[in-house]
PDB file of N, CA and C in Angstrom:
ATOM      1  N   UNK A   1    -109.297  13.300  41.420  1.00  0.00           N
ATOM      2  CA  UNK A   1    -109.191  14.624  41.985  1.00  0.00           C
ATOM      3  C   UNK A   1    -110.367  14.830  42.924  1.00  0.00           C
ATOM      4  N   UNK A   2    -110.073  15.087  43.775  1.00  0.00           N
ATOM      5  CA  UNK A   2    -111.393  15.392  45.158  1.00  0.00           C
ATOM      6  C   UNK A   2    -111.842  16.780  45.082  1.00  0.00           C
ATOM      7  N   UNK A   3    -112.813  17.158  44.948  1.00  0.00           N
ATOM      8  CA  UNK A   3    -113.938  17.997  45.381  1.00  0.00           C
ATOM      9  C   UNK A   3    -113.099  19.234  45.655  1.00  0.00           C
ATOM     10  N   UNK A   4    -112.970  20.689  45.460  1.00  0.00           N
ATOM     11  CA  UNK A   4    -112.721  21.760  46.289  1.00  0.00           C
ATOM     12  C   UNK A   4    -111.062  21.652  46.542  1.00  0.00           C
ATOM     13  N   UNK A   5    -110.275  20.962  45.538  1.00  0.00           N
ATOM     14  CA  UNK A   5    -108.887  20.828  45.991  1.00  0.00           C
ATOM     15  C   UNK A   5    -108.473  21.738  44.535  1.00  0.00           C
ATOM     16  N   UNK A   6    -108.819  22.109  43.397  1.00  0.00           N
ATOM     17  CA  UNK A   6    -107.895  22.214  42.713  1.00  0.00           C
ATOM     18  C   UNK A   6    -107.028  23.423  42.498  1.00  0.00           C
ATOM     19  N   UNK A   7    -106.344  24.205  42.575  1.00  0.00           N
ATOM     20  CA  UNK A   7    -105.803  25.689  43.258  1.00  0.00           C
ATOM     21  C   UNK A   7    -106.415  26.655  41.948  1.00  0.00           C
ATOM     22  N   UNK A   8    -106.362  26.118  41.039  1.00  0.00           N
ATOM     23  CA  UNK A   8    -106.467  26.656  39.932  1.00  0.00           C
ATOM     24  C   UNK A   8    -107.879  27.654  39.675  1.00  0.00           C
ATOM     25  N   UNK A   9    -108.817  26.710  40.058  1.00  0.00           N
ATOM     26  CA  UNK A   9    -110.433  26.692  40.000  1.00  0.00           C
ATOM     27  C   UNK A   9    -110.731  27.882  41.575  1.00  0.00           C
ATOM     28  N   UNK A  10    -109.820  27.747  42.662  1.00  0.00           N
ATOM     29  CA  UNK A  10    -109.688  28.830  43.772  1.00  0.00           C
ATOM     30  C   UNK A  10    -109.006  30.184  43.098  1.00  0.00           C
ATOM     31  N   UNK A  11    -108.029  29.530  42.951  1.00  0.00           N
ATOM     32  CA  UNK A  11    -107.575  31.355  41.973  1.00  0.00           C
ATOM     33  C   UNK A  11    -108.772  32.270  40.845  1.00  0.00           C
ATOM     34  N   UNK A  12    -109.354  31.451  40.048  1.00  0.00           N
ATOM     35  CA  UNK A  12    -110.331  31.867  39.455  1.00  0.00           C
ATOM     36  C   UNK A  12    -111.253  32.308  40.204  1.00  0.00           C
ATOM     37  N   UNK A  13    -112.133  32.025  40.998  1.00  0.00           N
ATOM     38  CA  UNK A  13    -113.198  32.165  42.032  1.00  0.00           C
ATOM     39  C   UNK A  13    -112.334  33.998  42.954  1.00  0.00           C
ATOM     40  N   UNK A  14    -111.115  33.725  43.242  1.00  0.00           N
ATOM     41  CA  UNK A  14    -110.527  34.611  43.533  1.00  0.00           C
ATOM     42  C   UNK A  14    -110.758  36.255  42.964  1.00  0.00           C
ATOM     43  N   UNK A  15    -110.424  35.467  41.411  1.00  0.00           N
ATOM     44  CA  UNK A  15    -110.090  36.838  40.386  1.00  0.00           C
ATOM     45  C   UNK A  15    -111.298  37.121  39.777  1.00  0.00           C
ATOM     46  N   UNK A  16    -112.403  36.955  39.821  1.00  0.00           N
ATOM     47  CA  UNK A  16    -113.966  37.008  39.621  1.00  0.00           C
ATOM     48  C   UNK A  16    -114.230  37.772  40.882  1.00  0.00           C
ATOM     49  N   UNK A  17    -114.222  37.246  41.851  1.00  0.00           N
ATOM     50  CA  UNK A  17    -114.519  37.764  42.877  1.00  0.00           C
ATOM     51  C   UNK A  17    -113.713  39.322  43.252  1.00  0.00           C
ATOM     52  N   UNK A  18    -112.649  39.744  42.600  1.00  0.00           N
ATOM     53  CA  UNK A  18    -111.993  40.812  42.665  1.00  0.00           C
ATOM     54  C   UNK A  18    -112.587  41.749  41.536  1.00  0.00           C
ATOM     55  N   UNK A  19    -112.773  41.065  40.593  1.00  0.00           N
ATOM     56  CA  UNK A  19    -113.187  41.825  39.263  1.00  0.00           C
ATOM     57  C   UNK A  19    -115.001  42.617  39.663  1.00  0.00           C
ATOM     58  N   UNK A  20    -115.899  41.600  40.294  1.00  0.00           N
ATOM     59  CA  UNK A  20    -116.885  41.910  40.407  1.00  0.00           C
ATOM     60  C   UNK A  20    -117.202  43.098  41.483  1.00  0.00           C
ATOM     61  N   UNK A  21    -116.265  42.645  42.658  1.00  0.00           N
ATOM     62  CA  UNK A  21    -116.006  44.306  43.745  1.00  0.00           C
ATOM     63  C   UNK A  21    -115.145  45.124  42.988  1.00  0.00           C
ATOM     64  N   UNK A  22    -114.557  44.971  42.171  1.00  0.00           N
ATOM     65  CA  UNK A  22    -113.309  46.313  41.884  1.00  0.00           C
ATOM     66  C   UNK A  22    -113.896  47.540  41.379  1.00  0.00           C
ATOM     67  N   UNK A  23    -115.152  47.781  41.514  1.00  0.00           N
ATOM     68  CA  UNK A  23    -116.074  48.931  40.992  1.00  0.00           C
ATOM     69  C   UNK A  23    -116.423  49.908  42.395  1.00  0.00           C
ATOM     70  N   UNK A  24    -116.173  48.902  43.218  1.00  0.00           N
ATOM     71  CA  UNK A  24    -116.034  49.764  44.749  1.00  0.00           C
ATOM     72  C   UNK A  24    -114.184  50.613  44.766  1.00  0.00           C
ATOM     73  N   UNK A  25    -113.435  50.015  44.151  1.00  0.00           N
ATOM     74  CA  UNK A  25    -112.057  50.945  44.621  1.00  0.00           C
ATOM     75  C   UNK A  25    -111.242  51.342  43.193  1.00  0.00           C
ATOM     76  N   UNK A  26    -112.064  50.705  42.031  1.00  0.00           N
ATOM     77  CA  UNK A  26    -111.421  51.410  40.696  1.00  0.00           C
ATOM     78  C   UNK A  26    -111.786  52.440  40.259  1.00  0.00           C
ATOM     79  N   UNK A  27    -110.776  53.100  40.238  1.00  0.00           N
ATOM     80  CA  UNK A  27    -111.330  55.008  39.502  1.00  0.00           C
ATOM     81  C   UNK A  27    -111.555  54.524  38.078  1.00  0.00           C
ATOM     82  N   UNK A  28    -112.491  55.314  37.444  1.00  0.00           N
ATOM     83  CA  UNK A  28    -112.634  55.172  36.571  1.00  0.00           C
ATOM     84  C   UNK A  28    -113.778  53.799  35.826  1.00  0.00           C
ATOM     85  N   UNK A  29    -114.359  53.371  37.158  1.00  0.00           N
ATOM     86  CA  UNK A  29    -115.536  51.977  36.801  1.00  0.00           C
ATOM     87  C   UNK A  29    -116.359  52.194  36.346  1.00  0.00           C
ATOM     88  N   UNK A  30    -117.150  53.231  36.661  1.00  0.00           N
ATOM     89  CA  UNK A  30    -118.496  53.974  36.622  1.00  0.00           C
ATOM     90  C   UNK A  30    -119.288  53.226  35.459  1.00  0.00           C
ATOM     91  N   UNK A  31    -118.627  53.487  34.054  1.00  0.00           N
ATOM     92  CA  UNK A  31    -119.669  52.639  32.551  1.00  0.00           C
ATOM     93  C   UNK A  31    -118.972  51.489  32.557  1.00  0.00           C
ATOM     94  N   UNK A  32    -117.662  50.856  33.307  1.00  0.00           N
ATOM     95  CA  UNK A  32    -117.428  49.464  33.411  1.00  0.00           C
ATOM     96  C   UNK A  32    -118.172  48.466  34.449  1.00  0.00           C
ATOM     97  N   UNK A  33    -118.992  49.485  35.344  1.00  0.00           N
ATOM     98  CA  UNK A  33    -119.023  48.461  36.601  1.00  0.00           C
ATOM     99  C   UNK A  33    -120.269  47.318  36.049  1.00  0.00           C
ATOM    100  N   UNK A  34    -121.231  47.443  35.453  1.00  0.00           N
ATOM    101  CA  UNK A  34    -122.174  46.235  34.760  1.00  0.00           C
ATOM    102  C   UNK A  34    -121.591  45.245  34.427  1.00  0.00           C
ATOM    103  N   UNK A  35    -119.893  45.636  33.657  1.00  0.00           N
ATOM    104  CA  UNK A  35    -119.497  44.492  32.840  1.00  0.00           C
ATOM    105  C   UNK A  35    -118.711  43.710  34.227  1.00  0.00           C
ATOM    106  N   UNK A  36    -118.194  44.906  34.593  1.00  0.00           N
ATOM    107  CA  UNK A  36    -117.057  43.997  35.779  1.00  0.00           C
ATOM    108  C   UNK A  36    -118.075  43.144  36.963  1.00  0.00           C
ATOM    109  N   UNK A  37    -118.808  43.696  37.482  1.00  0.00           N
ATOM    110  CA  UNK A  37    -119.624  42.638  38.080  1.00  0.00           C
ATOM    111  C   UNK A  37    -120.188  41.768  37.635  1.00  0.00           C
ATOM    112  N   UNK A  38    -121.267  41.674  36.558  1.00  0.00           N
ATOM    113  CA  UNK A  38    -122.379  40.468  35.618  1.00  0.00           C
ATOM    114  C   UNK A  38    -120.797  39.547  35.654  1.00  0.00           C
ATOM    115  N   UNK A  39    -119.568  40.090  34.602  1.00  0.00           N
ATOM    116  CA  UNK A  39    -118.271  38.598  34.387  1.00  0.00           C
ATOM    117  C   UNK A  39    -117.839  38.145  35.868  1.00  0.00           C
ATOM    118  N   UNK A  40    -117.801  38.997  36.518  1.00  0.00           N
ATOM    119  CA  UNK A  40    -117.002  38.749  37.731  1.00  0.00           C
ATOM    120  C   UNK A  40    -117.773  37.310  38.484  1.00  0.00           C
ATOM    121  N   UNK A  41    -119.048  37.959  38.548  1.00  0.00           N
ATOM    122  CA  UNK A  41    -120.175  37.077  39.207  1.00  0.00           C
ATOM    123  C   UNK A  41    -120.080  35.781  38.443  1.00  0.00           C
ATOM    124  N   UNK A  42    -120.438  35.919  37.388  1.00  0.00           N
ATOM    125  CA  UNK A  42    -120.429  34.806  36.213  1.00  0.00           C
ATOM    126  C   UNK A  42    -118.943  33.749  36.549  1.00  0.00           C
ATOM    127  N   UNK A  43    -117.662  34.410  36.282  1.00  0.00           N
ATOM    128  CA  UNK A  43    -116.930  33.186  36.911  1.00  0.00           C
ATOM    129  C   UNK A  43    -116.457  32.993  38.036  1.00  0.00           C
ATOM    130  N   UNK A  44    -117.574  33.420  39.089  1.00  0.00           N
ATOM    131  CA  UNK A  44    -117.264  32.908  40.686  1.00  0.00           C
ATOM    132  C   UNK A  44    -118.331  31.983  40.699  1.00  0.00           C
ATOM    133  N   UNK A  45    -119.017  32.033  39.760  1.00  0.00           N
ATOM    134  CA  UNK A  45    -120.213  31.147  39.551  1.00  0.00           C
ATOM    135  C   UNK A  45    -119.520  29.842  39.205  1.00  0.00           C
ATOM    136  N   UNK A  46    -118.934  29.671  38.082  1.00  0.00           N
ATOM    137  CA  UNK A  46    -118.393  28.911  37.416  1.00  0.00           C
ATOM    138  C   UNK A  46    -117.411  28.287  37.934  1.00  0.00           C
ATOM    139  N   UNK A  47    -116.488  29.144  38.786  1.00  0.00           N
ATOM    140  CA  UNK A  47    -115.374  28.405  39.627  1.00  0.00           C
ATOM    141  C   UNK A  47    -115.874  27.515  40.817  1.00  0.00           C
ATOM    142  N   UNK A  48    -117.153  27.845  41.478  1.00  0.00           N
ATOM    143  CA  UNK A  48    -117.627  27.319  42.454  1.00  0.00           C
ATOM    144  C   UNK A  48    -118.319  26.087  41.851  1.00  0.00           C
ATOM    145  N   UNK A  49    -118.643  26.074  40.946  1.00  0.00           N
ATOM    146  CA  UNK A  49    -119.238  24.477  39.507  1.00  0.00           C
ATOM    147  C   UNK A  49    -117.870  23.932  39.712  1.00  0.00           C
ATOM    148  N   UNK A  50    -117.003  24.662  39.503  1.00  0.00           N
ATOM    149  CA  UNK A  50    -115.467  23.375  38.632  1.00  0.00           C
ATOM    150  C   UNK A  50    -115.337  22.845  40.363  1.00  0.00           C
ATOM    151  N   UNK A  51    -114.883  23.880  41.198  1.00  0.00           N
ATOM    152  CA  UNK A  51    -114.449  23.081  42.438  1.00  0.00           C
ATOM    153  C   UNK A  51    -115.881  21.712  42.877  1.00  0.00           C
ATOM    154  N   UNK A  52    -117.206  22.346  42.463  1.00  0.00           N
ATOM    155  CA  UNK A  52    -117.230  21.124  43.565  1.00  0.00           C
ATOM    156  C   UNK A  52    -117.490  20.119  42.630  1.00  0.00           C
ATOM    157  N   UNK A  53    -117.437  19.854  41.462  1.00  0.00           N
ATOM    158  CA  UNK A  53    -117.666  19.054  40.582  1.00  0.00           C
ATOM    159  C   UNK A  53    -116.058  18.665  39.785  1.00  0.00           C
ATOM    160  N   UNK A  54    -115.126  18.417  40.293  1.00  0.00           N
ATOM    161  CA  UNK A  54    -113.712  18.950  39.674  1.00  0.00           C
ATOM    162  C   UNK A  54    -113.727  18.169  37.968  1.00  0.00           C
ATOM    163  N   UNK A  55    -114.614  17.397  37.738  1.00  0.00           N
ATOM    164  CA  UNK A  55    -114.416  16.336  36.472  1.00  0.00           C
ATOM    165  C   UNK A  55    -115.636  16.862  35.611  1.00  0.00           C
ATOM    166  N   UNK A  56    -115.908  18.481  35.823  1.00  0.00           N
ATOM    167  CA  UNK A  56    -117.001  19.113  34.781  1.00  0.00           C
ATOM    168  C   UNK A  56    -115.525  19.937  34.078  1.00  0.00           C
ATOM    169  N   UNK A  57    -115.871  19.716  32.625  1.00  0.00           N
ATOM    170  CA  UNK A  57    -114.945  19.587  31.879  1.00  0.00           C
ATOM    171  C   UNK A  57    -115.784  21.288  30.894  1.00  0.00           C
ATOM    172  N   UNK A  58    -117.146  21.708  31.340  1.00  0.00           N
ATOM    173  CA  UNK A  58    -117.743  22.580  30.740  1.00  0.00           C
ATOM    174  C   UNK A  58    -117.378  23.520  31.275  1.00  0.00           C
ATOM    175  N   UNK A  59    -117.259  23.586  32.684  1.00  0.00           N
ATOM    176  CA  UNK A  59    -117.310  24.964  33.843  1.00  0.00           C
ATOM    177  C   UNK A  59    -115.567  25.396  33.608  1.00  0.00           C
ATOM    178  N   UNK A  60    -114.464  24.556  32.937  1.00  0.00           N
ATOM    179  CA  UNK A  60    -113.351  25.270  32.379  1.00  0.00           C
ATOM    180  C   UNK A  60    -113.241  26.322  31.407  1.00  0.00           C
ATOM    181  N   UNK A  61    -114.098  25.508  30.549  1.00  0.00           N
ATOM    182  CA  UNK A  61    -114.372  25.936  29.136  1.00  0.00           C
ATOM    183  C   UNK A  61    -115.024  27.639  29.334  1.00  0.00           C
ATOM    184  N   UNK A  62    -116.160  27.300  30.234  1.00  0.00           N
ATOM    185  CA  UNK A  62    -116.902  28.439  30.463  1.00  0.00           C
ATOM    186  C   UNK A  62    -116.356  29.799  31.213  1.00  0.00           C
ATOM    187  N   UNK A  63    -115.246  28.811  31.892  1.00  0.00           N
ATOM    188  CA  UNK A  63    -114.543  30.402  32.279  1.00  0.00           C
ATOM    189  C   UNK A  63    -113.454  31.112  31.924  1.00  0.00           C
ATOM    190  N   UNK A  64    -112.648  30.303  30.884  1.00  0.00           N
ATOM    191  CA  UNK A  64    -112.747  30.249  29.461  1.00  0.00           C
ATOM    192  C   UNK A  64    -113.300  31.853  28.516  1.00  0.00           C
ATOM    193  N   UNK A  65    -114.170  31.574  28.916  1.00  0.00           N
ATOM    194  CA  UNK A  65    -115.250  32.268  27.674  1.00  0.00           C
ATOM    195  C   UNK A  65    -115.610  33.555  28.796  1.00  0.00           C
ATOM    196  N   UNK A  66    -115.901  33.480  30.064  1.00  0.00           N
ATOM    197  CA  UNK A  66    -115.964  34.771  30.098  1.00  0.00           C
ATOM    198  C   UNK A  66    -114.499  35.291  30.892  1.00  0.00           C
ATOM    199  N   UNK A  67    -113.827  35.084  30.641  1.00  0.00           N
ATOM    200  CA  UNK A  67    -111.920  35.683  30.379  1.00  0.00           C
ATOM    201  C   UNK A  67    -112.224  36.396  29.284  1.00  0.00           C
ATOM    202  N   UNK A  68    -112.252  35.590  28.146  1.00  0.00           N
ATOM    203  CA  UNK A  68    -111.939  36.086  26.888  1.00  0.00           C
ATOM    204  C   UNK A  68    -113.221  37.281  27.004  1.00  0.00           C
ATOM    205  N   UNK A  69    -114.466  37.329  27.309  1.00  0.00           N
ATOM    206  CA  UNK A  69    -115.443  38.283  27.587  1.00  0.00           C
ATOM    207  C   UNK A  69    -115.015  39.560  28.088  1.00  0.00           C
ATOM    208  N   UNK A  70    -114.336  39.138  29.130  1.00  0.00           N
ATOM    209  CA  UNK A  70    -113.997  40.555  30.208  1.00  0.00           C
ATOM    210  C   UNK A  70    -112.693  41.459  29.118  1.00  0.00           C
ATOM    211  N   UNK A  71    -111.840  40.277  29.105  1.00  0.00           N
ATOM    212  CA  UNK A  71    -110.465  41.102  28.312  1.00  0.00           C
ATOM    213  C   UNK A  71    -111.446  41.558  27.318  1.00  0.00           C
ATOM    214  N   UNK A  72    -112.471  41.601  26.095  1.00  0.00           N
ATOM    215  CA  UNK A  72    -112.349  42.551  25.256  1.00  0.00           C
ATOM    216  C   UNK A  72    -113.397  43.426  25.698  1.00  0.00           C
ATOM    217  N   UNK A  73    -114.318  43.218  26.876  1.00  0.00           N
ATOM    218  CA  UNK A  73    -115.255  43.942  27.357  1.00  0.00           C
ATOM    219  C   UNK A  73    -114.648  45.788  27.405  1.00  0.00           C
ATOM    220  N   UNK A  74    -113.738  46.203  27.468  1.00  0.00           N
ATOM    221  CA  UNK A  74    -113.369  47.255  27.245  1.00  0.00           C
ATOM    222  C   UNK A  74    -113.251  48.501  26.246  1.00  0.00           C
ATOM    223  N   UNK A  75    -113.008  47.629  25.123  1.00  0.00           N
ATOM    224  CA  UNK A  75    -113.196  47.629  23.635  1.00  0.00           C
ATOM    225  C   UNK A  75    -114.717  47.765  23.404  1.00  0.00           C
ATOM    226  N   UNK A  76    -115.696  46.526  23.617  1.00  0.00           N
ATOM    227  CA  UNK A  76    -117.215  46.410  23.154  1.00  0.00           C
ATOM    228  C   UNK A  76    -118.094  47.634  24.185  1.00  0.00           C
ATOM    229  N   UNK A  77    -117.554  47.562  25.036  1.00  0.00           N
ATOM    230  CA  UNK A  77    -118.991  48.190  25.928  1.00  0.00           C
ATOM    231  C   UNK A  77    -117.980  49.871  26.073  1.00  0.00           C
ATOM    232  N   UNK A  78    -116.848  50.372  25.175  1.00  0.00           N
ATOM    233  CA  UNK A  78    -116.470  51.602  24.968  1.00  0.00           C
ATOM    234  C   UNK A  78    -116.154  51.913  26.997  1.00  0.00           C
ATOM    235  N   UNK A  79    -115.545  51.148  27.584  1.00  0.00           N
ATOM    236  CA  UNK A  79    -115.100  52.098  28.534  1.00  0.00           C
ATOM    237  C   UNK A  79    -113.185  52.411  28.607  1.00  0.00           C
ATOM    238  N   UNK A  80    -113.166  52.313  27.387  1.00  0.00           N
ATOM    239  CA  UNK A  80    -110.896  52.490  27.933  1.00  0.00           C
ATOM    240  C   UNK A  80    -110.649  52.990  28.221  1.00  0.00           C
ATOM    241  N   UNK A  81    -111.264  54.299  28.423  1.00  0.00           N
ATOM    242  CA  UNK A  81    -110.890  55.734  28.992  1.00  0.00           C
ATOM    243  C   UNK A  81    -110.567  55.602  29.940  1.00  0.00           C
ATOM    244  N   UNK A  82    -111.308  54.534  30.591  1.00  0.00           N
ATOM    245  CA  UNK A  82    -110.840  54.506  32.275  1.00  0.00           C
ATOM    246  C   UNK A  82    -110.313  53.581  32.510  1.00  0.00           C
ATOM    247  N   UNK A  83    -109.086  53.714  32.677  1.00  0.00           N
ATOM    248  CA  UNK A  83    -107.736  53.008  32.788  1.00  0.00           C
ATOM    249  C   UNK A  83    -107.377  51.986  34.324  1.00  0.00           C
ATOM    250  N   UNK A  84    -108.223  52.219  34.982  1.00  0.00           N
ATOM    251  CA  UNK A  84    -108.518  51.125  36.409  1.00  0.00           C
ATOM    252  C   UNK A  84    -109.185  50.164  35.625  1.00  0.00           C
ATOM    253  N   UNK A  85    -110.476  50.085  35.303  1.00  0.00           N
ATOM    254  CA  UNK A  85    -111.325  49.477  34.637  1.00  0.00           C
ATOM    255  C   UNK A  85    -111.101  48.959  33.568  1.00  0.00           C
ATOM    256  N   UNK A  86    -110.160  49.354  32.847  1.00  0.00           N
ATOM    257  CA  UNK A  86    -109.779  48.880  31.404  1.00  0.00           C
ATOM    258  C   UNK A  86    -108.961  47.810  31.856  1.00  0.00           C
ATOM    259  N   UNK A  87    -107.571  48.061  32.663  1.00  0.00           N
ATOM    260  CA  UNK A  87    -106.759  46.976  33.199  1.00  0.00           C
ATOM    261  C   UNK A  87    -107.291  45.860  34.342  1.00  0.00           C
ATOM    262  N   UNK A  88    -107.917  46.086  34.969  1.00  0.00           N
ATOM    263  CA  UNK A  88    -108.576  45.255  35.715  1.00  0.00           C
ATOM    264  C   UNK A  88    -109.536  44.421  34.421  1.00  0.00           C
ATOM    265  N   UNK A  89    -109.722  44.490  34.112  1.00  0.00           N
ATOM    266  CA  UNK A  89    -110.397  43.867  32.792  1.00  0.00           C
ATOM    267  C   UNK A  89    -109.772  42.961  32.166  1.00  0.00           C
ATOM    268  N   UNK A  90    -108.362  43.743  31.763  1.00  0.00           N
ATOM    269  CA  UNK A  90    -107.755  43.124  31.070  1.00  0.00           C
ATOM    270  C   UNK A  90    -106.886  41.666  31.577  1.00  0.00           C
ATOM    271  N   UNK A  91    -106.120  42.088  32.518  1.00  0.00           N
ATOM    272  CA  UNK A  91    -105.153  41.250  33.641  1.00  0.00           C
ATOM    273  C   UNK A  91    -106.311  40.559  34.057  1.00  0.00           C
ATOM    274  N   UNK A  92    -107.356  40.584  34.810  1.00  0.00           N
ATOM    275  CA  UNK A  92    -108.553  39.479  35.141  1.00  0.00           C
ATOM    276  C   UNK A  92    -108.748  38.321  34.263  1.00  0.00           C
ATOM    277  N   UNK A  93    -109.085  39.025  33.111  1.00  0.00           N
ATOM    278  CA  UNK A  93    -109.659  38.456  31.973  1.00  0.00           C
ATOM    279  C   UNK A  93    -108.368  37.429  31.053  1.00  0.00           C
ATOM    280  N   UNK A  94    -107.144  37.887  31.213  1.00  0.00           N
ATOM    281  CA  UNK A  94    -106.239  37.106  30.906  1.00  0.00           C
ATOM    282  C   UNK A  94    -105.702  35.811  31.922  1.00  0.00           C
ATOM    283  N   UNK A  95    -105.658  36.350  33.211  1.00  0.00           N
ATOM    284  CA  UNK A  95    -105.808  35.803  34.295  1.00  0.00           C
ATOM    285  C   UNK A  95    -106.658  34.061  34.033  1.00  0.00           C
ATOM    286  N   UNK A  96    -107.843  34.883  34.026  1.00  0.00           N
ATOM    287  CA  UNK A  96    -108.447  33.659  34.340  1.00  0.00           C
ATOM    288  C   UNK A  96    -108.972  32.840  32.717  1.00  0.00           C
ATOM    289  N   UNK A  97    -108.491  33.007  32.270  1.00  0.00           N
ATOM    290  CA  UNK A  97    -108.414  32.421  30.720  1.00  0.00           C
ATOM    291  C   UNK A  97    -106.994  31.547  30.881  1.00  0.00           C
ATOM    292  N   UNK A  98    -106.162  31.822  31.308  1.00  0.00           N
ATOM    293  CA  UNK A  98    -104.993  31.061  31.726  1.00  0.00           C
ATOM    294  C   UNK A  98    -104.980  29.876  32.337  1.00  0.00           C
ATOM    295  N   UNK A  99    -105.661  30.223  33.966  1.00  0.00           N
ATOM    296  CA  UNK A  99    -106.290  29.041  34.871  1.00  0.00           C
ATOM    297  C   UNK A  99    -107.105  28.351  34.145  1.00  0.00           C
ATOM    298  N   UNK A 100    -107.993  28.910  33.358  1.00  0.00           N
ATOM    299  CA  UNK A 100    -108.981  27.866  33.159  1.00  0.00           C
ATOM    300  C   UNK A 100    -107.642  26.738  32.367  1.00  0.00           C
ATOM    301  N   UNK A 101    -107.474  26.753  31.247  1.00  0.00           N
ATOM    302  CA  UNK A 101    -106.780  26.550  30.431  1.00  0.00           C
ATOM    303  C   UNK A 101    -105.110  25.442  31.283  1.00  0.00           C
ATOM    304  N   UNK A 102    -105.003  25.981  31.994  1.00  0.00           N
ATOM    305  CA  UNK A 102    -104.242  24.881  32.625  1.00  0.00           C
ATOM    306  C   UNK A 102    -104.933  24.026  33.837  1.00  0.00           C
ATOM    307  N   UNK A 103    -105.983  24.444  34.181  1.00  0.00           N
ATOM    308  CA  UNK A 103    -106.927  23.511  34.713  1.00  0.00           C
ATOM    309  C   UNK A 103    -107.763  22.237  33.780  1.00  0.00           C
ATOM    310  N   UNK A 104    -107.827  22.128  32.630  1.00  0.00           N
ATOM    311  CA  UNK A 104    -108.682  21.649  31.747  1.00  0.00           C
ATOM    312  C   UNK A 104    -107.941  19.925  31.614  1.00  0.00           C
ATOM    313  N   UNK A 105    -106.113  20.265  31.649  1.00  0.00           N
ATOM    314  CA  UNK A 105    -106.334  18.457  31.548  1.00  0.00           C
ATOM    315  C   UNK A 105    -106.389  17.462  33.246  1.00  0.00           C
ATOM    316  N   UNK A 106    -106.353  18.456  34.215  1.00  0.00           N
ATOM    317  CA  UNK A 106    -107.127  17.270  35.433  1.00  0.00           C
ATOM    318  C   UNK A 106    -108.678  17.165  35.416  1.00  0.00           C
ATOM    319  N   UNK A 107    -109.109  17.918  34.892  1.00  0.00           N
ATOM    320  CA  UNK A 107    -110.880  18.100  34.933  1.00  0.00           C
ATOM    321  C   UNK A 107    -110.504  17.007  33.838  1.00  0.00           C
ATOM    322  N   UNK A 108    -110.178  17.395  32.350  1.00  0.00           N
ATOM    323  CA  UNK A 108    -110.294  15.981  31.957  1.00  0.00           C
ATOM    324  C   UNK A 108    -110.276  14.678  32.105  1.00  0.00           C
ATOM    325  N   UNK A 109    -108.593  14.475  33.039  1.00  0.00           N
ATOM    326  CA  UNK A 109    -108.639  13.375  34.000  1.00  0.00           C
ATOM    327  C   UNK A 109    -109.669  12.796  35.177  1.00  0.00           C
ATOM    328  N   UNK A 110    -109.935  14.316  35.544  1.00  0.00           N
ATOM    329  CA  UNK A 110    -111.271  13.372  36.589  1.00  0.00           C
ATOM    330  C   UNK A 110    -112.671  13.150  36.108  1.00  0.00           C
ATOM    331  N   UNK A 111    -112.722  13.121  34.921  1.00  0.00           N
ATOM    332  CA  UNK A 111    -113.819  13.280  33.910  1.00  0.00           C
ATOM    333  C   UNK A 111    -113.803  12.187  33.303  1.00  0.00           C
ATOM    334  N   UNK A 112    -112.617  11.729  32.941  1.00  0.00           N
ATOM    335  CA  UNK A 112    -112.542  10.411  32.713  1.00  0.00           C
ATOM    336  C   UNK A 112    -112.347   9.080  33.561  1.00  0.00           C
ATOM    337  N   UNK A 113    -111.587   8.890  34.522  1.00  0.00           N
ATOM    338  CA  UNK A 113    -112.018   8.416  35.951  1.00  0.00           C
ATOM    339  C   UNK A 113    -113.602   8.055  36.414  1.00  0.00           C
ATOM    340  N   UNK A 114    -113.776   9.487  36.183  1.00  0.00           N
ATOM    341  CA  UNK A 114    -115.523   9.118  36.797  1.00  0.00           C
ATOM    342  C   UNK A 114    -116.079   8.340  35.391  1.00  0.00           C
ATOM    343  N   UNK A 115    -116.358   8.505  34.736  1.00  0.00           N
ATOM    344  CA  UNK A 115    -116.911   8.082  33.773  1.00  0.00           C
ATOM    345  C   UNK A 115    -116.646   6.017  33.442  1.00  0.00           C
ATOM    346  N   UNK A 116    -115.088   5.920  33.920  1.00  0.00           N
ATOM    347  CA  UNK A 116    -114.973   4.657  33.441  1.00  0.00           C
ATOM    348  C   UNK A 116    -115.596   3.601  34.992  1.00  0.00           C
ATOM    349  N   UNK A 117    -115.595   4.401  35.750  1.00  0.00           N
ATOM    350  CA  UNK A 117    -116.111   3.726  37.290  1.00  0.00           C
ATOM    351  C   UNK A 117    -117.588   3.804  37.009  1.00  0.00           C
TER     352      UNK A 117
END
């Protein structure tokens, strides 16, 4: 798998990157916007690791983990009230828990590739 090709690891980078601005056009962000930016940032971070490294088998995992972060971030940090923020949370956070998750067996594959070369 080459460098910056995998769609999966772009969609993520995508939906991070939406989650972390959506405090500029979601009613209702105001006590969400810390969480929605710090995760958002966090897996545009992480998506930009998987693309250029496509056979890091951690930076799946990790975005992964903050999916599952954001979806219950609503619940922990008490903002549901606000129903932009709550769903953007949620759909993000499921979102990219998905990608990661069907991204994980070519990262494996190119993880193993590299490794036996």
């Amino acid at each position: 798998m080459k460098a910056w090709s995998r769609w999966q690891d772009w969609a993520t980078l995508v939906a991070g990157l939406y989650a972390a601005l959506s405090p500029i056009w979601v009613a209702g962000a105001s006590g969400a916007a810390p969480s929605l930016i710090v995760l958002g940032a966090l897996i545009v971070l992480t998506s930009i690791a998987a693309l250029a490294g496509p056979g890091a088998v951690a930076t799946e995992w990790l975005n992964a983990l903050w999916g599952v972060l954001l979806f219950i971030a609503p619940w922990a940090i008490t903002y549901t009230q606000g129903q932009g923020a709550s769903w953007t949370s949620w759909v993000i956070g499921v979102l990219t828990v998905a990608l990661s998750l069907t991204a994980l067996p070519s990262s494996r594959a190119a993880h193993h590739r590299a490794v036996q070369h």
